[in-house]
N, C-alpha and C. Protein backbone atom coordinates (compact mmCIF):
# COMPACT_ATOMS: atom_id res chain seq x y z
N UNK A 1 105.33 132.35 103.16
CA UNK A 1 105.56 131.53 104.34
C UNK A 1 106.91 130.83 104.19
N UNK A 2 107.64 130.91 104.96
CA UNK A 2 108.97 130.57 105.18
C UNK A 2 108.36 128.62 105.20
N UNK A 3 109.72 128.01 104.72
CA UNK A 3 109.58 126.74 104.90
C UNK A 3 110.76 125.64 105.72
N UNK A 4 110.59 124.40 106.07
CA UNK A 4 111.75 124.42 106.55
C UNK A 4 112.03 122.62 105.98
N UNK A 5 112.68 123.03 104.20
CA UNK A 5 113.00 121.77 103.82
C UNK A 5 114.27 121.64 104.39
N UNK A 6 115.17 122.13 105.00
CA UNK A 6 116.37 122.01 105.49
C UNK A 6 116.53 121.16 106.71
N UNK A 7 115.84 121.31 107.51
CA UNK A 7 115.85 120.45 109.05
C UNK A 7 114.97 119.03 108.34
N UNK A 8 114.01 119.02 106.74
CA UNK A 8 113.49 117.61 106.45
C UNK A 8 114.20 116.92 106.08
N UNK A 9 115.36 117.46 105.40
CA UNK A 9 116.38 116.72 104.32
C UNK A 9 117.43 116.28 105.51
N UNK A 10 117.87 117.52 106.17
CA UNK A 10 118.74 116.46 107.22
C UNK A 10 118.57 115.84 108.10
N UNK A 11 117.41 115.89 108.60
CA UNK A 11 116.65 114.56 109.42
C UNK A 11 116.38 113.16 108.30
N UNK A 12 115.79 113.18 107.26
CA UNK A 12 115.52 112.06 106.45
C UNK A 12 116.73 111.46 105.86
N UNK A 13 117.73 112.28 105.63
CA UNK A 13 119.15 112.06 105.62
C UNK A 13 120.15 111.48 106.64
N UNK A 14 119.53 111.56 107.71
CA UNK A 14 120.02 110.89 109.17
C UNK A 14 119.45 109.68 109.29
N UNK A 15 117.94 109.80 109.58
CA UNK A 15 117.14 108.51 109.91
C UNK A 15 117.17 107.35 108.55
N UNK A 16 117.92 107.54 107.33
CA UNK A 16 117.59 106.64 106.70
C UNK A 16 119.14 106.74 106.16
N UNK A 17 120.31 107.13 106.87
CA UNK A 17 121.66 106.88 106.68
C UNK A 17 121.80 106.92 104.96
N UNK A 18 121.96 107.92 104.58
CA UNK A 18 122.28 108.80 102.92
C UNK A 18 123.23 109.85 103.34
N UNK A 19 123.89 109.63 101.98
CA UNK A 19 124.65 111.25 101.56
C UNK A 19 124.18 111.97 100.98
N UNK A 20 123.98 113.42 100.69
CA UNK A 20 124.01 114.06 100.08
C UNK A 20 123.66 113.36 98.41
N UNK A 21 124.80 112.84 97.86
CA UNK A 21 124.74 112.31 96.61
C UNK A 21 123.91 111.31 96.46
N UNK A 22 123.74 110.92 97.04
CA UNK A 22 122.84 109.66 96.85
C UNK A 22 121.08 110.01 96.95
N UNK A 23 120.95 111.32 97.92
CA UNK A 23 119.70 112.04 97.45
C UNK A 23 119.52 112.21 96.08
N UNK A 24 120.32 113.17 96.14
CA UNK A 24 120.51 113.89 94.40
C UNK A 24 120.75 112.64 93.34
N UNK A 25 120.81 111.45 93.21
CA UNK A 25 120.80 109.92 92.79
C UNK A 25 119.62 110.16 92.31
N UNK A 26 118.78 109.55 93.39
CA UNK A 26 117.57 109.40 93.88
C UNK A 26 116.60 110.36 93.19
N UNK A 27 116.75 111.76 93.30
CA UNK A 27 115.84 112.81 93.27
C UNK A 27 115.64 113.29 91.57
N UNK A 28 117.36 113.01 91.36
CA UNK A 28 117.42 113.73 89.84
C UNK A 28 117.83 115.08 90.15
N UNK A 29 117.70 115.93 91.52
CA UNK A 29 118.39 117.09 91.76
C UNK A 29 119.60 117.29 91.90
N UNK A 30 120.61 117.86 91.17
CA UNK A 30 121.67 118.36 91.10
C UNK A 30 122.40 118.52 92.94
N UNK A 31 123.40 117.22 92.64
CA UNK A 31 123.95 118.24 94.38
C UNK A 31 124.36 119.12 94.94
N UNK A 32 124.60 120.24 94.14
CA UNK A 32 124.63 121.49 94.60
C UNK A 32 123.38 122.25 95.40
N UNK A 33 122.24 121.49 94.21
CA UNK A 33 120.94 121.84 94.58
C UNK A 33 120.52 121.24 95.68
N UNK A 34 120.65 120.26 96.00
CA UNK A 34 120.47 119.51 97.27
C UNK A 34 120.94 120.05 98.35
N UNK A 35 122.49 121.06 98.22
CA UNK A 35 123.03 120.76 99.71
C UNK A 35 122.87 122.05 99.67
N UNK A 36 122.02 123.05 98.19
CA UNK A 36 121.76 124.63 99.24
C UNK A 36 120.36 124.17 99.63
N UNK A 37 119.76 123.15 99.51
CA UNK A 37 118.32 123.51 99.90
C UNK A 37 118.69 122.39 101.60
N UNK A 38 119.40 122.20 101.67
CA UNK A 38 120.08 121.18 103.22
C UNK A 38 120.26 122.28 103.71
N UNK A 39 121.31 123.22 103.53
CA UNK A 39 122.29 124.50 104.27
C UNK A 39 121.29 125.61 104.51
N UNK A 40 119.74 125.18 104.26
CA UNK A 40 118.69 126.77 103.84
C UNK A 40 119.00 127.75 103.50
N UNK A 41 119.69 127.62 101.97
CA UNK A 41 119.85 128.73 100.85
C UNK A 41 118.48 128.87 100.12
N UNK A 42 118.06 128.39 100.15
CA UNK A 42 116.72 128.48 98.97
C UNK A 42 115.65 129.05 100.06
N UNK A 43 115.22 130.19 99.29
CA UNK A 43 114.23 130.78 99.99
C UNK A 43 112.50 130.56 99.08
N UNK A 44 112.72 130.33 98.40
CA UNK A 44 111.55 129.65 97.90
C UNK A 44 111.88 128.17 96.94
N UNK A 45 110.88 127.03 97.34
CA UNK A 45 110.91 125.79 97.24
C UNK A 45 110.09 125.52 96.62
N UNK A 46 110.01 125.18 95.01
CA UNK A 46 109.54 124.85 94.06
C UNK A 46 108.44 123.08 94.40
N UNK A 47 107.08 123.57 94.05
CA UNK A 47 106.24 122.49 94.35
C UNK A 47 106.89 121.12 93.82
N UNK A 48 107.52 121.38 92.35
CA UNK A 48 108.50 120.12 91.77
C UNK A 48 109.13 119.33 92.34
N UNK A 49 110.26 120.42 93.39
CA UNK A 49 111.52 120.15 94.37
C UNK A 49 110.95 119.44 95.57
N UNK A 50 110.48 120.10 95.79
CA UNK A 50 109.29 119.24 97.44
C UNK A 50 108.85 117.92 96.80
N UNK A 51 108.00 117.80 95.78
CA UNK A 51 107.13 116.33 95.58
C UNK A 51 108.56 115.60 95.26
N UNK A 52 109.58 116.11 94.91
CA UNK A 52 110.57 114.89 94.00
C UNK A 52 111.56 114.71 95.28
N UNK A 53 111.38 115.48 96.21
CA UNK A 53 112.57 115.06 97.38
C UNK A 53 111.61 113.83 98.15
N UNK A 54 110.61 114.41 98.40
CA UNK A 54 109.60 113.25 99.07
C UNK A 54 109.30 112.12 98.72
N UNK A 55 109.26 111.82 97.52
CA UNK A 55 109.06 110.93 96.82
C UNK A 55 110.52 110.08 96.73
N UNK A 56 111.85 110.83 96.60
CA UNK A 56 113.28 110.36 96.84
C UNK A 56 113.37 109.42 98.06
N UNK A 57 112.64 110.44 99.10
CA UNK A 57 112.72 109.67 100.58
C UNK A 57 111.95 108.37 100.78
N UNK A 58 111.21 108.37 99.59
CA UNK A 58 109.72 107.11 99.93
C UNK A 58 108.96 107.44 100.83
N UNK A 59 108.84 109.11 100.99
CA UNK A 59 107.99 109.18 102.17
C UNK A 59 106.33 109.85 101.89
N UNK A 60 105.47 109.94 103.11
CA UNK A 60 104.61 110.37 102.91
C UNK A 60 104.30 111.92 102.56
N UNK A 61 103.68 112.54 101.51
CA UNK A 61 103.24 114.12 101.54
C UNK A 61 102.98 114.53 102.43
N UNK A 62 101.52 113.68 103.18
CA UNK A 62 101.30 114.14 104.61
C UNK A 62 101.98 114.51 105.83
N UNK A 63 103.51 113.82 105.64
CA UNK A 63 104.20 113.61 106.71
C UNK A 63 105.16 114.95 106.62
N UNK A 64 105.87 115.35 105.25
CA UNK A 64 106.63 115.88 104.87
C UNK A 64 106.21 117.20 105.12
N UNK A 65 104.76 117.37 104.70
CA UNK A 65 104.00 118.96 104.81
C UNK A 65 104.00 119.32 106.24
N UNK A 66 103.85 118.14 107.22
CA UNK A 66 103.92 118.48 108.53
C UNK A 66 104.77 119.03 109.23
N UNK A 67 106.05 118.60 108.48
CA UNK A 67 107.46 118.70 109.05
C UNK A 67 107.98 120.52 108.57
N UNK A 68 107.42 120.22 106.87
CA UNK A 68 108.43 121.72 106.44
C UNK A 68 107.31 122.56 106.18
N UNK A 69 106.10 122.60 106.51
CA UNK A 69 105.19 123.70 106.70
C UNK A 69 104.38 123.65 107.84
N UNK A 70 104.06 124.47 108.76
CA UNK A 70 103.41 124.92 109.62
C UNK A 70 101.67 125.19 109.44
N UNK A 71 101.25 124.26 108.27
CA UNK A 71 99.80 123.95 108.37
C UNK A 71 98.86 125.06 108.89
N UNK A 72 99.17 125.12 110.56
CA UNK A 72 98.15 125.84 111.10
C UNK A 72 98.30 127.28 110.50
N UNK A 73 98.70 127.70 110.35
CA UNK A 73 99.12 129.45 109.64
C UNK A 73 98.98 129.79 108.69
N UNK A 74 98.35 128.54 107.62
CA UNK A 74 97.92 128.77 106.42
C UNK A 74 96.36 129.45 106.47
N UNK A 75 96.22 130.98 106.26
CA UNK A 75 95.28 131.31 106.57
C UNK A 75 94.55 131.42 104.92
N UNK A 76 93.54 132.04 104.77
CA UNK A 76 93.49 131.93 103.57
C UNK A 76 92.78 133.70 103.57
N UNK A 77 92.09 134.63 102.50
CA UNK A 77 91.77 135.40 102.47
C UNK A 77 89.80 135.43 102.40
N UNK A 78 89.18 136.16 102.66
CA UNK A 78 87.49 135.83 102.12
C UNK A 78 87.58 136.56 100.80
N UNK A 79 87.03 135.54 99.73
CA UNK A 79 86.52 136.21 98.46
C UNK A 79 85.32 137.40 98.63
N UNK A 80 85.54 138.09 97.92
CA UNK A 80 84.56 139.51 97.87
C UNK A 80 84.63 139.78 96.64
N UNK A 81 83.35 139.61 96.19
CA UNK A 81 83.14 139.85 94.64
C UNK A 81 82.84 141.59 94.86
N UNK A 82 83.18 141.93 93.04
CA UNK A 82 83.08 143.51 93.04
C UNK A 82 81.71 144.20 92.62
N UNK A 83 81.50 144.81 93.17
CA UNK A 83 80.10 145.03 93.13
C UNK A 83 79.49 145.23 92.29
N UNK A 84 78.61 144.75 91.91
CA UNK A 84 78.37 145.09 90.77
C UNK A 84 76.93 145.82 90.20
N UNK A 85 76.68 146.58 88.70
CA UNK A 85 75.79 146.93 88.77
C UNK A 85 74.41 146.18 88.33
N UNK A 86 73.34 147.36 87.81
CA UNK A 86 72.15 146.58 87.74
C UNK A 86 72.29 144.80 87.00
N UNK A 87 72.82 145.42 85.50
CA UNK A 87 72.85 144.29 84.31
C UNK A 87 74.03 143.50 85.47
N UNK A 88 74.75 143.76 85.52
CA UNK A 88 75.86 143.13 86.25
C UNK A 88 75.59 141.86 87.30
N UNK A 89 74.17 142.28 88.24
CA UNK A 89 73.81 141.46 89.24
C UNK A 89 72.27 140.70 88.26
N UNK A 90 72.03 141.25 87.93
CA UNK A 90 71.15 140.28 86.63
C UNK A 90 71.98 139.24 85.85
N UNK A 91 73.16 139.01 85.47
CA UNK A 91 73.98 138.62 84.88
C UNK A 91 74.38 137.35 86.10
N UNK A 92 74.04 137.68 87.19
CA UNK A 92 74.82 136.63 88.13
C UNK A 92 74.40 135.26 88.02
N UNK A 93 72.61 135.35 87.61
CA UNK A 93 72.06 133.80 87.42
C UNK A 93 72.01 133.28 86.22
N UNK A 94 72.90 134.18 85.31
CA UNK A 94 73.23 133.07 83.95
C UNK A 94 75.21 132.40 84.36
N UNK A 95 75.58 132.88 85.58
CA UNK A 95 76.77 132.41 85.82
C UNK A 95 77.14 130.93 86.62
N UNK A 96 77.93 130.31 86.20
CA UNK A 96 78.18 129.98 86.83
C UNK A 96 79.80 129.13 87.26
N UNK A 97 80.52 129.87 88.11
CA UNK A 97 81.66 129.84 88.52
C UNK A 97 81.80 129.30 89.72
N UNK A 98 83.00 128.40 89.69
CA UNK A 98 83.58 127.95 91.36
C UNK A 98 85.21 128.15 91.43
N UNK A 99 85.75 128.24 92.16
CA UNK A 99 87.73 128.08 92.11
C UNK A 99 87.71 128.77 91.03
N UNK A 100 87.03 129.85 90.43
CA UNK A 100 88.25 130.76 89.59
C UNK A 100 89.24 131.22 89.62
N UNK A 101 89.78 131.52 88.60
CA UNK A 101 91.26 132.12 88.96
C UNK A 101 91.36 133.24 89.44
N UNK A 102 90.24 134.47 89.18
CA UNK A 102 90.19 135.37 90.14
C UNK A 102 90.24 134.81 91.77
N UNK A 103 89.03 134.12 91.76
CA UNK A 103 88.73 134.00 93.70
C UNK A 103 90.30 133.34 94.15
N UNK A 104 90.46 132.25 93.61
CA UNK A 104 91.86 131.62 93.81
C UNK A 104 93.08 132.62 94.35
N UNK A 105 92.58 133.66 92.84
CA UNK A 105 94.31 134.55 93.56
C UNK A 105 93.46 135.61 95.02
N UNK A 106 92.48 135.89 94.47
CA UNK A 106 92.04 136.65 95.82
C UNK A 106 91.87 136.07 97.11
N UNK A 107 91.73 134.54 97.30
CA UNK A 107 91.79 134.01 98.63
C UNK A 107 93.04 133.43 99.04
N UNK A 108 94.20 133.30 98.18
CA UNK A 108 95.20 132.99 98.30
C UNK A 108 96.08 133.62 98.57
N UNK A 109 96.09 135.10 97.49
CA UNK A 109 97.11 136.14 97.47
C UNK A 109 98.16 136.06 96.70
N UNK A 110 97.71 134.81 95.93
CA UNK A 110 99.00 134.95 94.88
C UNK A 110 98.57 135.39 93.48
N UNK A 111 99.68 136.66 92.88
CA UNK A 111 99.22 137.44 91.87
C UNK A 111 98.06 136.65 90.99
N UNK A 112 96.83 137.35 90.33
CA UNK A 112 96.39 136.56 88.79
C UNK A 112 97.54 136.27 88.04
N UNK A 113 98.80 137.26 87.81
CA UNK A 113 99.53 137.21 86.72
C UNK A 113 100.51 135.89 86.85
N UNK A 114 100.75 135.47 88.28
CA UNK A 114 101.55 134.12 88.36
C UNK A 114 100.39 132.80 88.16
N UNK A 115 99.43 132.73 88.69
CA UNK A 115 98.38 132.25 88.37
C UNK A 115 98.41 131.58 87.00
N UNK A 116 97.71 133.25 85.90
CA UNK A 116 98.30 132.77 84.46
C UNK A 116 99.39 131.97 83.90
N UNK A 117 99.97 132.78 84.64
CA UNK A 117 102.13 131.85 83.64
C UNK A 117 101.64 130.25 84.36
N UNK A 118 101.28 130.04 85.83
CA UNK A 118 100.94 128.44 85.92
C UNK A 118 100.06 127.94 85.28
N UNK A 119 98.71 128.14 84.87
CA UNK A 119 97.75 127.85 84.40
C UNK A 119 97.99 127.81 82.65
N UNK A 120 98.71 128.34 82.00
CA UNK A 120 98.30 128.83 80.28
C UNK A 120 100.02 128.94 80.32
N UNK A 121 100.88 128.84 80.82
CA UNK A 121 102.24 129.02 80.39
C UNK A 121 102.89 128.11 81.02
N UNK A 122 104.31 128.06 80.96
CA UNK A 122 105.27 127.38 81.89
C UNK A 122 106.08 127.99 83.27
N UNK A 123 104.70 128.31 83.81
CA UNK A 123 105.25 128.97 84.89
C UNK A 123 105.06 127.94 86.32
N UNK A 124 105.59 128.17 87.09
CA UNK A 124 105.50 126.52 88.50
C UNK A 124 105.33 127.79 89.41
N UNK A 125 104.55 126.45 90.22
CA UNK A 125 104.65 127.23 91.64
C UNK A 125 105.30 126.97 92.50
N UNK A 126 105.19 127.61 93.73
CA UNK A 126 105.87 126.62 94.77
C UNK A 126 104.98 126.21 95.65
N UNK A 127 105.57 125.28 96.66
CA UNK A 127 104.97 124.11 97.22
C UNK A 127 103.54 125.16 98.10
N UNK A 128 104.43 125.94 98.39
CA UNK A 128 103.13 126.96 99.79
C UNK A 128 102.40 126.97 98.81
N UNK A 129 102.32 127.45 97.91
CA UNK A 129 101.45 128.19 97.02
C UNK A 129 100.16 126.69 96.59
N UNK A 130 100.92 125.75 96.31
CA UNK A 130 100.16 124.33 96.54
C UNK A 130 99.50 124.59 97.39
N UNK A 131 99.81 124.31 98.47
CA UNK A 131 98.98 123.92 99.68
C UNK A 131 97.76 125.21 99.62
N UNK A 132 98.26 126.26 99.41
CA UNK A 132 96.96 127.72 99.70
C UNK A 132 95.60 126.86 98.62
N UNK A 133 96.23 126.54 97.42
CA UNK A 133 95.37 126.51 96.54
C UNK A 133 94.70 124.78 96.96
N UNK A 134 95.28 124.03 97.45
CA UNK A 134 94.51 122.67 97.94
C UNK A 134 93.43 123.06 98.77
N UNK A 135 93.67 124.14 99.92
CA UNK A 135 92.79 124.65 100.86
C UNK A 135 91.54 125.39 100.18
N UNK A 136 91.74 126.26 99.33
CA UNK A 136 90.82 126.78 98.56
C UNK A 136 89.98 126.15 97.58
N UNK A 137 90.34 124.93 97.10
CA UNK A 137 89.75 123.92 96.53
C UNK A 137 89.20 122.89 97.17
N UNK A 138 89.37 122.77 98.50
CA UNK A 138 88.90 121.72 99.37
C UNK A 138 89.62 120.25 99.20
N UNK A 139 90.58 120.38 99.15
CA UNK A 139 91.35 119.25 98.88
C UNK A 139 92.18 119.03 99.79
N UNK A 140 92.28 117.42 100.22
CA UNK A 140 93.34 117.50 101.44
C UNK A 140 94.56 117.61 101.50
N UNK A 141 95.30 117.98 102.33
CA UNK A 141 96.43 118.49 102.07
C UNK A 141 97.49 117.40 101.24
N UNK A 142 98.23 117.63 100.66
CA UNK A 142 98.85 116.43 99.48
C UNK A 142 98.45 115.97 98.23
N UNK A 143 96.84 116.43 98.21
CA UNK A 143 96.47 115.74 97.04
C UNK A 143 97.01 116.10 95.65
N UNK A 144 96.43 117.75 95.76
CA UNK A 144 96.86 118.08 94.13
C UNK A 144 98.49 118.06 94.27
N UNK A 145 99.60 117.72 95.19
CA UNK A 145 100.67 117.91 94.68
C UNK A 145 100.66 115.80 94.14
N UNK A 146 100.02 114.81 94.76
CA UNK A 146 99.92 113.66 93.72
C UNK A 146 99.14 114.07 92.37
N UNK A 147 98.08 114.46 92.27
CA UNK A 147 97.03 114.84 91.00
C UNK A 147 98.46 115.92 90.03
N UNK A 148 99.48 116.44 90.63
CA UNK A 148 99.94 117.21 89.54
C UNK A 148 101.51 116.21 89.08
N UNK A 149 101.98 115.56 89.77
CA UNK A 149 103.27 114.86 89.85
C UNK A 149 103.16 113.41 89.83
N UNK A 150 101.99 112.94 90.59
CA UNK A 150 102.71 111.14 90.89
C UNK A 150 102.54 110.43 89.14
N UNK A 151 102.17 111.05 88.24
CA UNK A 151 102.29 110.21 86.89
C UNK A 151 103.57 110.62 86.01
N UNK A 152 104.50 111.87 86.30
CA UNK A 152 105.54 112.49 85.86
C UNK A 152 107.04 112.12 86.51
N UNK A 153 107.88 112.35 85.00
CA UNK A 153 108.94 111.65 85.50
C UNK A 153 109.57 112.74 85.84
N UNK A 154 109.82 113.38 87.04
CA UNK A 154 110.18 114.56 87.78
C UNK A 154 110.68 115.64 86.53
């Protein structure tokens, strides 16, 4: 899903009279980095980059997600477990699983293998990829990007 931190940064950059540098002050992002993600060079927007610009602005998640994602279009996929056999479906009532990382990537669509590198490595996501997985967890929109950031120093 395409995003549109570019029309957030130069609107929040207008309405609250900043430069450029003084974001990147603020953010800890490099101004180069600032003014390709202003000019919409960046085609994917790191969940990091989103919570630490928002948080630059003093503004709300809620407000911000409204602006540079399109909410309604976040569709999600139906989990469909694989069928399984006899022992297999005998096996189902000693289980018990919710938000796995299978169903996760299968209702989301984002690889298991990026999944892994986020979960067990140093791999990040980006912000969409947040939001798929807030939806799939039942969480409102913004939360897990506070539950993963508001105690970290960007």
């Amino acid at each position: 899903m395409t995003h549109k931190i570019d029309i957030y940064i130069k609107n929040k950059l207008q309405e609250l009279n900043l430069k450029d540098k003084q974001l990147a002050d603020l953010s800890g992002i490099s101004p180069g980095q600032i003014s390709k993600l202003k000019n919409g060079q960046v085609s994917k927007l790191s969940a990091q980059a989103f919570y630490t610009i928002v948080t630059a602005f003093n503004d709300t998640l809620e407000n911000a997600i409204k602006i540079v994602y399109d909410v309604n279009k976040i569709k999600l996929n139906q989990y469909i477990q694989k069928e399984r056999n006899p022992f297999g479906t005998l096996m189902l009532q000693f289980e018990n699983s919710k938000n796995s990382l299978q169903e996760i990537s299968q209702r989301t669509g984002i690889k298991e293998t990026r999944l892994t590198e986020a979960y067990y490595r140093n791999g990040s996501l980006d912000a969409y990829e947040i939001l798929l997985i807030e939806k799939v967890i039942g969480l409102k929109t913004g939360d897990l990007f506070k539950k993963m950031f508001e105690n970290s120093d960007r």
